[in-house]
C-alpha atoms as a PDB file:
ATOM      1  CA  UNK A   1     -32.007   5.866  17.923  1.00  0.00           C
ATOM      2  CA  UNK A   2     -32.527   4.458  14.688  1.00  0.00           C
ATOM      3  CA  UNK A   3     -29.830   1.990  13.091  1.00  0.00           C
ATOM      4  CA  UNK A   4     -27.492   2.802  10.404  1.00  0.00           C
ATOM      5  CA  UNK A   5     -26.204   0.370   8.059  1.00  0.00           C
ATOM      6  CA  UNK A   6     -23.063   1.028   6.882  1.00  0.00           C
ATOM      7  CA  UNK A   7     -19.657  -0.488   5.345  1.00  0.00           C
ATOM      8  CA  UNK A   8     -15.696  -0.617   5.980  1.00  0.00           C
ATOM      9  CA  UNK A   9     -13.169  -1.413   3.698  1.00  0.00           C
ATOM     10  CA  UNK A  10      -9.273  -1.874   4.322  1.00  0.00           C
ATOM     11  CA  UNK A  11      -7.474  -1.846   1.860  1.00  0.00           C
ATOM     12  CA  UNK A  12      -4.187  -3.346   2.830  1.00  0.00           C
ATOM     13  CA  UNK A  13      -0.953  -4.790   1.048  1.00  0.00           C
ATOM     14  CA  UNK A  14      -1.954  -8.189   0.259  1.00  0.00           C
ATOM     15  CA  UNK A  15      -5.873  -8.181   1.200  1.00  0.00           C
ATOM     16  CA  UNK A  16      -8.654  -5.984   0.913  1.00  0.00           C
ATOM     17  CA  UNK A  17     -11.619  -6.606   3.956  1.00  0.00           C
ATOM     18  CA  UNK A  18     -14.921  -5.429   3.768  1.00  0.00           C
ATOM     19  CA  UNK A  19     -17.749  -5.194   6.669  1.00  0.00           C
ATOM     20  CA  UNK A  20     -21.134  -4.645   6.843  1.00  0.00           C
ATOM     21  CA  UNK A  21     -22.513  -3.547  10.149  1.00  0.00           C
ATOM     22  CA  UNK A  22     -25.370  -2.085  12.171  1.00  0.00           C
ATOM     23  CA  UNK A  23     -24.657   0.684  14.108  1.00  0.00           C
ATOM     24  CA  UNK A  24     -26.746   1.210  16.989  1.00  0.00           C
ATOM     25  CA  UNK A  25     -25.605   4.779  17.474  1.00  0.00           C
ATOM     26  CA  UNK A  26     -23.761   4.357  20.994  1.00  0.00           C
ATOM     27  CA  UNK A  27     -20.166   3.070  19.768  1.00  0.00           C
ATOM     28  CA  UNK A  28     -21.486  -0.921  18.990  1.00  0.00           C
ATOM     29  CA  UNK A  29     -23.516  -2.674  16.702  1.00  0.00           C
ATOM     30  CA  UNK A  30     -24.279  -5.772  14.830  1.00  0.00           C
ATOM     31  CA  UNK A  31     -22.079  -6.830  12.121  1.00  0.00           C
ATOM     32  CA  UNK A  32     -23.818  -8.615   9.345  1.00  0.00           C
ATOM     33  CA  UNK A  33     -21.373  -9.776   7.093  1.00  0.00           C
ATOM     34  CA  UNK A  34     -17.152  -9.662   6.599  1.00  0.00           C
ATOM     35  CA  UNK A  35     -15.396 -10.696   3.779  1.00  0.00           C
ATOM     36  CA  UNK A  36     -11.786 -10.804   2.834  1.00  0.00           C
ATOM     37  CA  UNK A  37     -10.344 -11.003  -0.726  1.00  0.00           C
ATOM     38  CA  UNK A  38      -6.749 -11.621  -1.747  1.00  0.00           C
ATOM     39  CA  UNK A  39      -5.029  -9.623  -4.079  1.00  0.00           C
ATOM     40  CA  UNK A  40      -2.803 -11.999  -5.543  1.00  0.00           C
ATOM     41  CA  UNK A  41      -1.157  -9.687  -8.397  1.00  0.00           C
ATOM     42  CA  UNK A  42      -4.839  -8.859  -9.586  1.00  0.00           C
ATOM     43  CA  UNK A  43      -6.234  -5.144  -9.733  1.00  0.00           C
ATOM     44  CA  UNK A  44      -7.146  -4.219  -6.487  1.00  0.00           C
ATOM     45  CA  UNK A  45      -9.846  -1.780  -7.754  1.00  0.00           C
ATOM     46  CA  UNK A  46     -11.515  -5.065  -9.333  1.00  0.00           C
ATOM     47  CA  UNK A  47     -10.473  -6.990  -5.967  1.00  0.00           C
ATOM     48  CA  UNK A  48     -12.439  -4.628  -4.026  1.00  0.00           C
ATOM     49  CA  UNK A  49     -15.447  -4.300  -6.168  1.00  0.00           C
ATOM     50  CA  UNK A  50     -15.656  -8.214  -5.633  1.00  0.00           C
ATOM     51  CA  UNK A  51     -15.080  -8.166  -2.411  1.00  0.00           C
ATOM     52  CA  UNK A  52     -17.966  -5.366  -1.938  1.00  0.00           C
ATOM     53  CA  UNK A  53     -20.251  -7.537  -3.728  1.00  0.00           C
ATOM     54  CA  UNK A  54     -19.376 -10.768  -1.617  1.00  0.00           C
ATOM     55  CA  UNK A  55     -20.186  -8.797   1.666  1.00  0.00           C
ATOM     56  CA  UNK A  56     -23.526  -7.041   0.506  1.00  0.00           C
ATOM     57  CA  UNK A  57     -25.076 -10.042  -0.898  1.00  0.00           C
ATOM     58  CA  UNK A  58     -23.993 -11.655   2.458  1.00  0.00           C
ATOM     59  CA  UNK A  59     -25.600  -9.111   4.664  1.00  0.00           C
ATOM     60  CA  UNK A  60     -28.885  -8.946   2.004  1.00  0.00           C
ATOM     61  CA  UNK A  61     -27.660  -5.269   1.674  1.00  0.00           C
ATOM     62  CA  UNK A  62     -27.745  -2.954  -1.616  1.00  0.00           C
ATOM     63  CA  UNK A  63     -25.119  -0.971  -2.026  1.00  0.00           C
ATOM     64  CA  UNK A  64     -27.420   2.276  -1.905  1.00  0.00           C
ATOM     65  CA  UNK A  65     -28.904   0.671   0.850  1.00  0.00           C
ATOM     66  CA  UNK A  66     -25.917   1.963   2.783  1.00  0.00           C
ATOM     67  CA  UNK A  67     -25.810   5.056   4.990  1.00  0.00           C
ATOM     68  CA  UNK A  68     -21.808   5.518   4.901  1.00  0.00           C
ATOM     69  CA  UNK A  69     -19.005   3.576   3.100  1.00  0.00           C
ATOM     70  CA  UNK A  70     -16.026   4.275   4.819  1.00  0.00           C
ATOM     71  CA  UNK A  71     -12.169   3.391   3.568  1.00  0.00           C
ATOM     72  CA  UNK A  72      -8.980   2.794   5.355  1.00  0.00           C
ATOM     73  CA  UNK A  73      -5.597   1.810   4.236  1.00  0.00           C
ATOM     74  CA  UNK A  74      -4.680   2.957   0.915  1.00  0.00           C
ATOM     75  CA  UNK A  75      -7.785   4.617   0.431  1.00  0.00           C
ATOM     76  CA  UNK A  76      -7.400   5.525  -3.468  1.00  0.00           C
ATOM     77  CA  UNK A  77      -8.044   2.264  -4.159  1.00  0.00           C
ATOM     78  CA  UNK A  78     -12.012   2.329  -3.007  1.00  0.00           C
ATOM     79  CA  UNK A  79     -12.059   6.155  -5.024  1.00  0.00           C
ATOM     80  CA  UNK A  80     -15.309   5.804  -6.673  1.00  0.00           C
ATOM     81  CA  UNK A  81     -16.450   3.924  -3.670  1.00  0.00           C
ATOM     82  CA  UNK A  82     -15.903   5.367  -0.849  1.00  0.00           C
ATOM     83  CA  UNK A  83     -17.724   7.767   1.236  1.00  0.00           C
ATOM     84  CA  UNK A  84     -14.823   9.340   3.361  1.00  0.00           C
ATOM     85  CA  UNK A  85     -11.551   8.039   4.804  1.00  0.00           C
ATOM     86  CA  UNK A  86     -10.328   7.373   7.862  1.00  0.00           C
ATOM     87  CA  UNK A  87      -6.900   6.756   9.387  1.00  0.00           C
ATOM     88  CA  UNK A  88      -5.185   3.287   9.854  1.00  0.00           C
ATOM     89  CA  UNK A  89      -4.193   3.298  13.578  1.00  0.00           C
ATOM     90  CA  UNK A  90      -7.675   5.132  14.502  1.00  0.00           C
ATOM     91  CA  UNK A  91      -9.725   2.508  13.033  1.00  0.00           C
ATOM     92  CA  UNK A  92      -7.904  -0.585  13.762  1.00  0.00           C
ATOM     93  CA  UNK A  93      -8.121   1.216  17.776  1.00  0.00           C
ATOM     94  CA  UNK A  94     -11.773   1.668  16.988  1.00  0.00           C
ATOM     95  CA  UNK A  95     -12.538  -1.969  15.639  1.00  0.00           C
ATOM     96  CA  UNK A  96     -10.318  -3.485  18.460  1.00  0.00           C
ATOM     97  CA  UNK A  97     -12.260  -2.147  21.221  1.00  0.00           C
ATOM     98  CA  UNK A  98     -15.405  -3.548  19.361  1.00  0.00           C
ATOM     99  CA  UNK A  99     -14.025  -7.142  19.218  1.00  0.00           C
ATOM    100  CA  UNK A 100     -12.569  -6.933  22.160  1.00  0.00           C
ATOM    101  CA  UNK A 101     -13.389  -3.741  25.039  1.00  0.00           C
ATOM    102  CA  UNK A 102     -10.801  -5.023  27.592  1.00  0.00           C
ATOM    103  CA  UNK A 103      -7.990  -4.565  25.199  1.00  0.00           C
ATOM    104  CA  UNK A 104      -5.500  -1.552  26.001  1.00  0.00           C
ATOM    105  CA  UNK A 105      -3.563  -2.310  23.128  1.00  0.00           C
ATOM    106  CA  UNK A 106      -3.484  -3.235  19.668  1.00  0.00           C
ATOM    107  CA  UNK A 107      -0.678  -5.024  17.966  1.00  0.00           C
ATOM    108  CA  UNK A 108      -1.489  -4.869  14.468  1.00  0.00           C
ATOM    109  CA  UNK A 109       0.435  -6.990  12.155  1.00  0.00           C
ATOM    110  CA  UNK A 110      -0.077  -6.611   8.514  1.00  0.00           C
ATOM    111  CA  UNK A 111       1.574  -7.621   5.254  1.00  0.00           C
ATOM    112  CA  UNK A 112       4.198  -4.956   4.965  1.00  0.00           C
ATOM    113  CA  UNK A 113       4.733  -3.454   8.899  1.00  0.00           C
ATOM    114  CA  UNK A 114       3.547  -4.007  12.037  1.00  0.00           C
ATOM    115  CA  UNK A 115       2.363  -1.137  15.299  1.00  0.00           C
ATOM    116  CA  UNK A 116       1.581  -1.290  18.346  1.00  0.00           C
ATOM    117  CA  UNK A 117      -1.579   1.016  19.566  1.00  0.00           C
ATOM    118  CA  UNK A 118      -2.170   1.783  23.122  1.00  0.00           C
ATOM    119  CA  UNK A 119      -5.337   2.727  22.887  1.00  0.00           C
ATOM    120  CA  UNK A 120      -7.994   3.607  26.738  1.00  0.00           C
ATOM    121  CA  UNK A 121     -11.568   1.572  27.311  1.00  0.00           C
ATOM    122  CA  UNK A 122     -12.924   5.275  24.426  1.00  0.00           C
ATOM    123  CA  UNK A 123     -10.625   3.429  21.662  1.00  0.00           C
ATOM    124  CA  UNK A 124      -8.944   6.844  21.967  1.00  0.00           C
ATOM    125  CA  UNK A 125      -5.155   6.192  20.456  1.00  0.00           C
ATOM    126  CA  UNK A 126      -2.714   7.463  23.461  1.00  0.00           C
ATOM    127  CA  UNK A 127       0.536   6.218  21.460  1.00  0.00           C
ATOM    128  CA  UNK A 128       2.264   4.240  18.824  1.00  0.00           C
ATOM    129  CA  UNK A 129       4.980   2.672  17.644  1.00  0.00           C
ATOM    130  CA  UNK A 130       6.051   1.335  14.032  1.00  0.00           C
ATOM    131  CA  UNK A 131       8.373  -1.231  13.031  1.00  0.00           C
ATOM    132  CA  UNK A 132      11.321  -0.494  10.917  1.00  0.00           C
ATOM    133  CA  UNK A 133      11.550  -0.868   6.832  1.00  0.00           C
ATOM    134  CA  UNK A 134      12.585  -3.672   6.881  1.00  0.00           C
ATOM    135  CA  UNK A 135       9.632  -6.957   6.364  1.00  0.00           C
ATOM    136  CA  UNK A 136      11.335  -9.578   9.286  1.00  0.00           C
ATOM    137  CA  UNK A 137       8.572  -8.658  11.447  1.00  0.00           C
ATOM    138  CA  UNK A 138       5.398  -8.338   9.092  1.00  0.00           C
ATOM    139  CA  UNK A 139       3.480 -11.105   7.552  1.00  0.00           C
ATOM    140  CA  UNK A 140       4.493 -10.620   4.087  1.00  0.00           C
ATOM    141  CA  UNK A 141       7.787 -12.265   5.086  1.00  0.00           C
ATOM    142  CA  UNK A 142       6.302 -15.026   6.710  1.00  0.00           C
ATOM    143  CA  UNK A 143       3.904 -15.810   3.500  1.00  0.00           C
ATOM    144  CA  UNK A 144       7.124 -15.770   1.704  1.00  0.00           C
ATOM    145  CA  UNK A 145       8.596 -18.219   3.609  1.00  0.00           C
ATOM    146  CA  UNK A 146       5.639 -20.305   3.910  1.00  0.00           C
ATOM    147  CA  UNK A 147       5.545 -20.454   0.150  1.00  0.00           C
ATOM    148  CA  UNK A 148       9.436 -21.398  -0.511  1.00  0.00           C
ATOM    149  CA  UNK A 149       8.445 -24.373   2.039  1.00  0.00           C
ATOM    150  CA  UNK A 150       5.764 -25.543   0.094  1.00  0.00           C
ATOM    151  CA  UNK A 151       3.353 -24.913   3.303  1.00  0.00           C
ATOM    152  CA  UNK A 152      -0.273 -23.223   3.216  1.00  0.00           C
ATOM    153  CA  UNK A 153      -0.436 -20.482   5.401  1.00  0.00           C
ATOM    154  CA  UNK A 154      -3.103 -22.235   7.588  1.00  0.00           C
ATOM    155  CA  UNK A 155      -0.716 -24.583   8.272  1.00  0.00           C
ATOM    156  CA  UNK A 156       1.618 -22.747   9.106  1.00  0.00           C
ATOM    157  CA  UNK A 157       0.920 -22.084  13.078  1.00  0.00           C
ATOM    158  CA  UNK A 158       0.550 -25.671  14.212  1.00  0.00           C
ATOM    159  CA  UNK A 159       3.681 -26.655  12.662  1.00  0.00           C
ATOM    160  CA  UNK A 160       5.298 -24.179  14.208  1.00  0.00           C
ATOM    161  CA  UNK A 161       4.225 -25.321  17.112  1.00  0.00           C
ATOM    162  CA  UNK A 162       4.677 -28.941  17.025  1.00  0.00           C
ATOM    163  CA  UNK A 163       8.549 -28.111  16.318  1.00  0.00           C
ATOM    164  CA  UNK A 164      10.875 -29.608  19.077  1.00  0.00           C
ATOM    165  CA  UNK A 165      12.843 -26.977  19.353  1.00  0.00           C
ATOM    166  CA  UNK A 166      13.383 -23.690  16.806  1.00  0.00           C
ATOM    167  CA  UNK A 167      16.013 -22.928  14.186  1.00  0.00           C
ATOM    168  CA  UNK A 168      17.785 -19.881  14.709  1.00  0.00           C
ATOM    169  CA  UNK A 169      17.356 -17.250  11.681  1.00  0.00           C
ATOM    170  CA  UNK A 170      18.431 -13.995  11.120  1.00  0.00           C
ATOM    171  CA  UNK A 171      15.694 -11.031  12.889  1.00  0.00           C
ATOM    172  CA  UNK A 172      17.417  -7.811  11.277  1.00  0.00           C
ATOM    173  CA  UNK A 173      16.945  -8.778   7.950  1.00  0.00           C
ATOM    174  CA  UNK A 174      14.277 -10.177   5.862  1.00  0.00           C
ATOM    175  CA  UNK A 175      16.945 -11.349   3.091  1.00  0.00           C
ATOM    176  CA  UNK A 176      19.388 -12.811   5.367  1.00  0.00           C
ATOM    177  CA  UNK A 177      16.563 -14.518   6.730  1.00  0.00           C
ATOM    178  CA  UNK A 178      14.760 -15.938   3.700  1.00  0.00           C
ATOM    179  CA  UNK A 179      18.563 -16.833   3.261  1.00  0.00           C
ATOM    180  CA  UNK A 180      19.119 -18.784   6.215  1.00  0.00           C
ATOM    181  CA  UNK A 181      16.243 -20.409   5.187  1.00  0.00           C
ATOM    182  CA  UNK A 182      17.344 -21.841   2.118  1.00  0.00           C
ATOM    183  CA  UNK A 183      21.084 -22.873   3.717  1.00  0.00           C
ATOM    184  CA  UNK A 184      18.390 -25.144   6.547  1.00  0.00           C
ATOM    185  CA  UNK A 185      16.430 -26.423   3.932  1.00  0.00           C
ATOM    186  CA  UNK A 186      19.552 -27.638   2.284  1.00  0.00           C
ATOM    187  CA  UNK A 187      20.823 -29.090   5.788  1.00  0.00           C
ATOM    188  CA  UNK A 188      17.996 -31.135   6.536  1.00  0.00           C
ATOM    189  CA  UNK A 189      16.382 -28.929   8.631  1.00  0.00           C
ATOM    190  CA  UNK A 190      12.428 -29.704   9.051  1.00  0.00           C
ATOM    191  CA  UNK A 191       9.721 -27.926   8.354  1.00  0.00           C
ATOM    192  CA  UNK A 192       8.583 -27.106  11.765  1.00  0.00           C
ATOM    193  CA  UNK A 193      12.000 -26.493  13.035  1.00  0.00           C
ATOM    194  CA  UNK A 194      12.109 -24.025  10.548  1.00  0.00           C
ATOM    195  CA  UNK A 195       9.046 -22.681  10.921  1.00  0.00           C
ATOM    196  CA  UNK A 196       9.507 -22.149  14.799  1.00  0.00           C
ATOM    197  CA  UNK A 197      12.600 -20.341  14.433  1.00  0.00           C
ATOM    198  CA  UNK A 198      10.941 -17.410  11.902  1.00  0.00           C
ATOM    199  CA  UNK A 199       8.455 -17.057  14.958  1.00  0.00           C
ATOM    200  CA  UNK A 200      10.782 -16.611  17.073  1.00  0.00           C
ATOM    201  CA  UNK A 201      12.482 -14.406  15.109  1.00  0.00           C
ATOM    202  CA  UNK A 202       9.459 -12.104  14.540  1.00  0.00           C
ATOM    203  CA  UNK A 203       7.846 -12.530  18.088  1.00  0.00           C
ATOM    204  CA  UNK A 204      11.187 -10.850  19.193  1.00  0.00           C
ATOM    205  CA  UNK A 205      10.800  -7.925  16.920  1.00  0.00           C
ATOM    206  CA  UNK A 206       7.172  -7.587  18.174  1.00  0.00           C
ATOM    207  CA  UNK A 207       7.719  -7.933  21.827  1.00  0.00           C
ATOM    208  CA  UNK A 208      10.066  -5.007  21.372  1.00  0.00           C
ATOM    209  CA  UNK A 209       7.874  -2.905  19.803  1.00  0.00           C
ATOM    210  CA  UNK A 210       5.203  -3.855  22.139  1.00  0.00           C
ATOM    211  CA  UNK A 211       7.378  -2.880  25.491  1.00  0.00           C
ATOM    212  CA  UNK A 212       8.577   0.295  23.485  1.00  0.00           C
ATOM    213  CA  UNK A 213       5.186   1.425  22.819  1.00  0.00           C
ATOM    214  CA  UNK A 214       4.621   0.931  26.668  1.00  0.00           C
ATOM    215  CA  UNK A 215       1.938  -1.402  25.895  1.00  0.00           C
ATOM    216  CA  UNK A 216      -1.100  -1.688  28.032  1.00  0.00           C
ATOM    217  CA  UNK A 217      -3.013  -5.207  28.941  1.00  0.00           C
ATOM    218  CA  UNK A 218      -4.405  -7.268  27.477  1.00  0.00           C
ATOM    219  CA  UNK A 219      -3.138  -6.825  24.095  1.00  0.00           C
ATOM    220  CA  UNK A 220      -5.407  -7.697  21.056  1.00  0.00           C
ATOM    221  CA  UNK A 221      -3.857  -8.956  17.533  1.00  0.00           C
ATOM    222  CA  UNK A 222      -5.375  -7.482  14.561  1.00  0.00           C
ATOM    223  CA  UNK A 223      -3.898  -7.991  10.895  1.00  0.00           C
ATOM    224  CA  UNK A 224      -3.089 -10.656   8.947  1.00  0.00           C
ATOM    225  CA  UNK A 225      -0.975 -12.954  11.438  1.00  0.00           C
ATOM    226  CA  UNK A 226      -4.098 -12.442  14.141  1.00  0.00           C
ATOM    227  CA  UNK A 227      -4.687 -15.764  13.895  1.00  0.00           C
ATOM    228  CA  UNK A 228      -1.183 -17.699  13.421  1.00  0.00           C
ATOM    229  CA  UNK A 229      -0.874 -19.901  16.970  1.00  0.00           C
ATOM    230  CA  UNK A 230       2.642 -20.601  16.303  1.00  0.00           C
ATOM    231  CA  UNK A 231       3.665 -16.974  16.513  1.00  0.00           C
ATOM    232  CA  UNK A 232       0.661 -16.120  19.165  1.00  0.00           C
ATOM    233  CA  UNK A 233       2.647 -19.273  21.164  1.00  0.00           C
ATOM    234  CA  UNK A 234       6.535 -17.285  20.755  1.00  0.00           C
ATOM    235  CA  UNK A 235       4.804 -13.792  21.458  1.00  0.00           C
ATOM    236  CA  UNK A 236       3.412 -14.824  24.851  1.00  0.00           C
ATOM    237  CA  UNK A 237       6.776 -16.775  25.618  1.00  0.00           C
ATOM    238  CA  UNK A 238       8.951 -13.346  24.779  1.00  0.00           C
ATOM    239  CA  UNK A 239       6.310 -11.323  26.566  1.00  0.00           C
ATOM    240  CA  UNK A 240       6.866 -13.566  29.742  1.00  0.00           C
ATOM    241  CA  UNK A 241      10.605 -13.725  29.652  1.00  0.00           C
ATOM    242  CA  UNK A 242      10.229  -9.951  30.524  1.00  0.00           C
ATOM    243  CA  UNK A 243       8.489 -10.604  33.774  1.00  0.00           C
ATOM    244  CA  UNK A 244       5.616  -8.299  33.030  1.00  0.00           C
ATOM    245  CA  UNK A 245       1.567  -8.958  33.307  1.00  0.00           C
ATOM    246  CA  UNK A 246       0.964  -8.451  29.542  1.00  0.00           C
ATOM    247  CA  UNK A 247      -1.640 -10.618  28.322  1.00  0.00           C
ATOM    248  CA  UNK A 248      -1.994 -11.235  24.715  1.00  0.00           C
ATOM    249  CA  UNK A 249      -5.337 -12.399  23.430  1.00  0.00           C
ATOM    250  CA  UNK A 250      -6.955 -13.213  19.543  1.00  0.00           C
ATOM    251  CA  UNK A 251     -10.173 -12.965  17.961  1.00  0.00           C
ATOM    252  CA  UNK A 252     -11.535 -14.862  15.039  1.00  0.00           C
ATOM    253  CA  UNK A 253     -12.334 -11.259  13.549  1.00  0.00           C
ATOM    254  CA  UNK A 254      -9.003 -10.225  13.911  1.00  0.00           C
ATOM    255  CA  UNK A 255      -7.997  -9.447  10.927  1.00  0.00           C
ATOM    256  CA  UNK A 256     -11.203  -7.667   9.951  1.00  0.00           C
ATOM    257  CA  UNK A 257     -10.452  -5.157  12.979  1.00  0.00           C
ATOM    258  CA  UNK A 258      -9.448  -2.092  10.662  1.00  0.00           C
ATOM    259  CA  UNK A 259     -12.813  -2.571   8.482  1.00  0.00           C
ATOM    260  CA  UNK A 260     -14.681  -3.113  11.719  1.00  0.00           C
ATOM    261  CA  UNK A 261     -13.265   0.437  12.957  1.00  0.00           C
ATOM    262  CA  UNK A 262     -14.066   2.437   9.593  1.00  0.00           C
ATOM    263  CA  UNK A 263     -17.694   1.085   9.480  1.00  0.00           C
ATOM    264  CA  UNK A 264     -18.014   2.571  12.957  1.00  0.00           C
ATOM    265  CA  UNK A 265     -16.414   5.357  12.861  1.00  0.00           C
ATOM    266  CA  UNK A 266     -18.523   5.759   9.659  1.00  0.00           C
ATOM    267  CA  UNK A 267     -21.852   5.393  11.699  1.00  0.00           C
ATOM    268  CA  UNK A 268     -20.308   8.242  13.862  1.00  0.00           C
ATOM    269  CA  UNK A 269     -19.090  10.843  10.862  1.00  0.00           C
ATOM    270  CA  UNK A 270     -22.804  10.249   9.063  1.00  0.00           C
ATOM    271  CA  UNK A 271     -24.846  10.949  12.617  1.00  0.00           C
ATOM    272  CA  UNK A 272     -22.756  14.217  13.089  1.00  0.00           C
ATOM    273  CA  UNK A 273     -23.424  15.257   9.506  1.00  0.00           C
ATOM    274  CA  UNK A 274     -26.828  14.589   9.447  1.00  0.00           C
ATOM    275  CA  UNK A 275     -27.176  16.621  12.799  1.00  0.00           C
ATOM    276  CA  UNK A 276     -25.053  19.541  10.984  1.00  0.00           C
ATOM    277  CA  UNK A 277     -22.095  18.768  13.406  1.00  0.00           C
ATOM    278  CA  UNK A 278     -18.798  20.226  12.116  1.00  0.00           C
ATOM    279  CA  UNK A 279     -16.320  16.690  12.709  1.00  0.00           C
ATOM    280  CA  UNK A 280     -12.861  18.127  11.160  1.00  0.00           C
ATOM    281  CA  UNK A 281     -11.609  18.827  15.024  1.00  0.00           C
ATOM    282  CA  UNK A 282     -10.796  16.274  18.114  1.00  0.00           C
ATOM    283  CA  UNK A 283     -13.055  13.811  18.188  1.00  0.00           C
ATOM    284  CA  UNK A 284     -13.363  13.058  22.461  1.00  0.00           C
ATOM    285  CA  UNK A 285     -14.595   9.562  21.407  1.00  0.00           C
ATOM    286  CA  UNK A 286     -12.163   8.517  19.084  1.00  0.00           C
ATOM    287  CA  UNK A 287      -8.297   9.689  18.806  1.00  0.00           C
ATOM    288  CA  UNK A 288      -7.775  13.668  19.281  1.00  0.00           C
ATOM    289  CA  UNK A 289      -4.018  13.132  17.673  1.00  0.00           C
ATOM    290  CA  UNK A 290      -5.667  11.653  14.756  1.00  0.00           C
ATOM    291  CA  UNK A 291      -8.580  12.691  13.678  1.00  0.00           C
ATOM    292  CA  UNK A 292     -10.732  11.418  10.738  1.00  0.00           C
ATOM    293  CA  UNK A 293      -9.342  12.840   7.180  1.00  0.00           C
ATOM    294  CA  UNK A 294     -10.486  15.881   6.142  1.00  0.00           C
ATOM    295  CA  UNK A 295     -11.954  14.310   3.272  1.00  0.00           C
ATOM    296  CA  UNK A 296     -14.580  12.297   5.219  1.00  0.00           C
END
């Protein structure tokens, strides 16, 4: 079956990922390029135009080169770009499975939220579970904290983990917590110390929403905090206190795991339109309770 070439882009909170990839037509491929481009209080339109670029001229792809550019997140940001859309939780299920086929769940942990996704070997989604309003579990409120400490955020997880012991913080509220933070900072308080406690405080929140979601094994982490040790460290500590099997496991593509879903399940929507295939109903090789947006 001949290859398609085509693109994902998530548009999330704080970020906006883009990824090029081969399809090869039975659920896998080759990716060819990723990029990831902060926001940082710019336009996101004009974020995600450079970001495009970046990745195409990465992969040695034009842009009408491409068979299907798909969009996930807040989609009306890639308007003018975009092929179709596809749902958050489906393609974050979809790119999970690609990165990582034992996973039976995805704990995705972005800027504003974070969900757990248990998700079967199809990437078919079989339930959820979202975290409150409130940012004391997301990565946003870690950045922020980060950023009052005067710490880069790839810095942040070995700290965090070379902390003798963590600093207790608030975990219902963000603004108690950032709080808290400023009365331990005042105290003395290190650094890492500090930095230990707000994983705690968030691998708590997660762990929860993990066993609520009645999380398979091994879990995957996609989003933003994918790669933070220090919190990967207190999730898998929280996790064990429970006595259960649950394994939790990273990828260095992590955080590219929503992108990585739309460009595949972009490969899939352009086969079954070029075949004449109507794809608005249950899709048995992606997530029936969520199928791609009508406007795909």
């Amino acid at each position: 079956m001949q290859r398609l070439t085509t693109c994902g882009i998530d548009v999330g909170s704080s970020s906006i990922k883009v990824v090029v990839l081969d399809d090869d037509g039975d659920g896998g491929g080759a990716l060819r390029a990723t990029h990831l481009e902060r926001i940082r209080r710019r336009d996101p339109r004009a974020v995600l135009r450079a970001a495009l670029t970046a990745a195409l001229d990465a992969a040695r792809v034009e842009e009408s080169d491409l068979a299907y550019v798909a969009s996930t997140g807040d989609g009306d940001v890639a308007e003018g770009v975009r092929t179709g859309h596809f749902y958050g939780m489906t393609c974050h299920a979809r790119g999970a499975i690609f990165l990582e086929p034992e996973a039976r769940a995805v704990l995705d942990v972005g800027a504003l939220w974070a969900r757990a996704i248990v998700v079967d070997a199809r990437a078919k989604v079989l339930a959820s579970r979202m975290t409150s309003q409130c940012a004391a579990g997301t990565g946003q409120f870690i950045e922020n904290i980060a950023r009052y400490l005067g710490v880069r955020l790839d810095e942040v997880g070995a700290l965090s983990q070379a902390a003798a012991r963590p600093e207790p913080v608030s975990g219902i509220c963000a603004v108690l917590a950032e709080t808290d933070v400023i009365n331990m900072v005042s105290r003395g308080v290190s650094t890492a110390e500090i930095l230990r406690g707000i994983h705690e405080s968030v691998a708590i929140r997660l762990a929860k929403l993990l066993r609520a979601a009645k999380a398979g094994s091994p879990v995957l982490v996609t989003g933003g905090l994918a790669q933070d040790a220090g919190l990967l460290a207190c999730l898998r500590d929280r996790l064990a206190e429970s006595g259960g099997a649950m394994e939790v496991r990273s990828h260095p593509l992590g955080v590219h795991a929503g992108a990585i879903g739309a460009a595949l399940w972009a490969a899939y929507r352009r086969r079954k339109l070029a075949a004449g295939v109507p794809v608005t109903g249950p899709d048995p090789r992606g997530d029936a309770s969520r199928t791609p947006h009508p406007d795909a």
